[in-house]
Protein backbone atom coordinates (compact mmCIF):
# COMPACT_ATOMS: atom_id res chain seq x y z
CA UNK A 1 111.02 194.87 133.57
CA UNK A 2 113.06 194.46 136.77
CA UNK A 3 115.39 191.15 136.69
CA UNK A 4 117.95 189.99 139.11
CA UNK A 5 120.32 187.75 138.38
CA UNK A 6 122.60 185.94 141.19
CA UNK A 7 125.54 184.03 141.22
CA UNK A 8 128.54 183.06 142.88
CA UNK A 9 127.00 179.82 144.69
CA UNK A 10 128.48 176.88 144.84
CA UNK A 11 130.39 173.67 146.93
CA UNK A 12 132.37 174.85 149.67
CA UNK A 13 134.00 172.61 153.01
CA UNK A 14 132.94 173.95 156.11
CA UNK A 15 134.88 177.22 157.12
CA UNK A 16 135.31 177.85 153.85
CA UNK A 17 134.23 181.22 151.85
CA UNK A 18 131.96 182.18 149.05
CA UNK A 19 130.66 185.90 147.75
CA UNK A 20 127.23 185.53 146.12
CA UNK A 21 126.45 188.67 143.75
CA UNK A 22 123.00 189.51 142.78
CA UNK A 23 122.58 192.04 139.46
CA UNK A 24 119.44 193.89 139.52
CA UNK A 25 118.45 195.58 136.16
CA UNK A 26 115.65 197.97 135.09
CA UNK A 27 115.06 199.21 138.76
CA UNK A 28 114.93 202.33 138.19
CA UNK A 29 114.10 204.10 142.16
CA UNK A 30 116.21 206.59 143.08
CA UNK A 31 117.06 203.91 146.50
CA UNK A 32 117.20 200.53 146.91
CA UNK A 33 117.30 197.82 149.61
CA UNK A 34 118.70 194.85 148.45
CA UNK A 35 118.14 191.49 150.44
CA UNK A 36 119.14 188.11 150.25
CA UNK A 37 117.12 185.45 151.37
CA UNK A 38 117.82 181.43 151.48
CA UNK A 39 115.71 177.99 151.89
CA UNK A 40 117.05 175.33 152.83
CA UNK A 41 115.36 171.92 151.81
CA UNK A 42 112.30 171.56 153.82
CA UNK A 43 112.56 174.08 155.43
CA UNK A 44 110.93 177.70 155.24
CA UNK A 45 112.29 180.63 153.84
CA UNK A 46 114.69 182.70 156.33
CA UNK A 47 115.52 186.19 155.59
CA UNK A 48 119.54 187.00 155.91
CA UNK A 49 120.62 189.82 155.13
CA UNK A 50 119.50 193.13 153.87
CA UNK A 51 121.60 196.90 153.16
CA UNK A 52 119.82 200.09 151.93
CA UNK A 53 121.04 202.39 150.32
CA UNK A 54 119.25 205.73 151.28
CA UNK A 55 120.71 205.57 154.70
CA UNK A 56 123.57 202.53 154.55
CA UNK A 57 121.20 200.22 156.89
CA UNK A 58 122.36 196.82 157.06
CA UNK A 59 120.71 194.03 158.93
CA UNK A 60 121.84 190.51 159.81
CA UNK A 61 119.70 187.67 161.12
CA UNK A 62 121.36 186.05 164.01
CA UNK A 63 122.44 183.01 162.47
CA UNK A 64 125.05 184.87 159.84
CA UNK A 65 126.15 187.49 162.20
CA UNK A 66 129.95 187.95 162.34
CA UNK A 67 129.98 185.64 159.79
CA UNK A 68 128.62 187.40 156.63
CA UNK A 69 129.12 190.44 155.35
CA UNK A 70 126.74 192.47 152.87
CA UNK A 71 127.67 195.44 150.57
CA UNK A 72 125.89 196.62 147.84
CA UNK A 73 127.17 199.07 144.61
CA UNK A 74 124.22 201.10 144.30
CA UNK A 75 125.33 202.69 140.71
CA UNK A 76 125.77 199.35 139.22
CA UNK A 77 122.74 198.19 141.30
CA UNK A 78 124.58 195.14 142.33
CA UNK A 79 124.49 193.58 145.93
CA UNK A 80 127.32 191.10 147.39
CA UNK A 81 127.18 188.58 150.30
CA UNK A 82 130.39 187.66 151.81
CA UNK A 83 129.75 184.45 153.09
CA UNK A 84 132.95 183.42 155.53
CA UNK A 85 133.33 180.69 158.37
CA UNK A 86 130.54 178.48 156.29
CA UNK A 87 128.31 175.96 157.95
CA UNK A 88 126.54 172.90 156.91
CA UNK A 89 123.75 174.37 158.55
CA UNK A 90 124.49 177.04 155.85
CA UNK A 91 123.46 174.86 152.89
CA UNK A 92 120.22 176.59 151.11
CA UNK A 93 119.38 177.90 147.68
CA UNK A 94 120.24 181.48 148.54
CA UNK A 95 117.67 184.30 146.67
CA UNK A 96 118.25 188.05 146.51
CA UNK A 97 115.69 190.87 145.99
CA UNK A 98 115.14 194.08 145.61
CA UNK A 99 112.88 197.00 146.40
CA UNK A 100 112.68 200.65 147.16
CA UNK A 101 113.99 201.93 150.40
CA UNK A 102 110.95 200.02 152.47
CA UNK A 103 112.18 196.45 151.51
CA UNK A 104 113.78 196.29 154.93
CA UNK A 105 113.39 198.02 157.94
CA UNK A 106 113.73 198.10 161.43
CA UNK A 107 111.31 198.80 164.47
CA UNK A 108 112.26 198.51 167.65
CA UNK A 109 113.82 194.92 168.02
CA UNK A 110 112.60 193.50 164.98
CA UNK A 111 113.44 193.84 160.87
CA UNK A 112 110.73 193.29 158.76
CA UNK A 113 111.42 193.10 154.87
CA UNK A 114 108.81 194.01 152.19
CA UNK A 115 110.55 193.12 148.88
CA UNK A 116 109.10 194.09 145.30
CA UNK A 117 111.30 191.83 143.02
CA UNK A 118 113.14 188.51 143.36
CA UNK A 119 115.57 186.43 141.76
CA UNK A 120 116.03 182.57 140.85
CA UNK A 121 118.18 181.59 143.40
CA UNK A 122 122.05 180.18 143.70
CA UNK A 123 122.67 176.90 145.20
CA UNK A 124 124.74 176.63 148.24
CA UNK A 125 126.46 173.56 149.44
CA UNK A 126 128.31 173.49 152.77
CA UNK A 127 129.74 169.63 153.22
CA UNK A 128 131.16 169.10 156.32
């Protein structure tokens, strides 16, 4: 059984920093993409980030780039989000997920994400 397990969230002023960390055990593929996803309240799910490790891929979605960072440590199957230069527009329960090399990938001008396994999410709170 594949779980992930995230954490670092928290309440942070505006320009401040936080590093989420998302723990993915019993996934066992030989590469992984790892992704990290957040909704804010009322609002739809956005996709953020997302770094693979069969080729070192990482994509941002417009809103986070230059601002976040991903990185992943594919032998301990653990994925990081450097969050720096936080918004209140940044305030969302932030999810991370995992799948095999497909779970993100880009074509042409666009990333599309296909994730296998999520997590339960890590609160972020951006006051301004």
């Amino acid at each position: 059984e594949v779980q992930l397990v995230e954490s670092g969230g928290g309440l942070v002023q505006a320009g401040g920093s936080l590093r989420l960390s998302c723990a993915a055990s019993g996934f066992t593929a030989d590469d992984i993409a790892i992704g990290w996803f957040r909704q804010a309240p009322g609002k739809e799910r956005e996709e953020v980030s997302c770094i693979r490790s069969d080729d070192g891929s990482t994509y941002y979605a417009d809103s986070v780039k230059g601002r976040f960072t991903i990185s992943s440590d594919n032998a301990k199957r653990t994925g990081y989000l450097q969050m720096n230069s936080l918004k209140p527009e940044d305030t969302a329960v932030y999810y991370c997920a995992v799948a095999g090399w497909w779970g993100c990938s880009r074509w042409y001008s666009s990333v599309y994400y296909d994730m296998d396994y999520w997590g339960n999410g890590t609160l972020v709170t951006v006051s301004s």
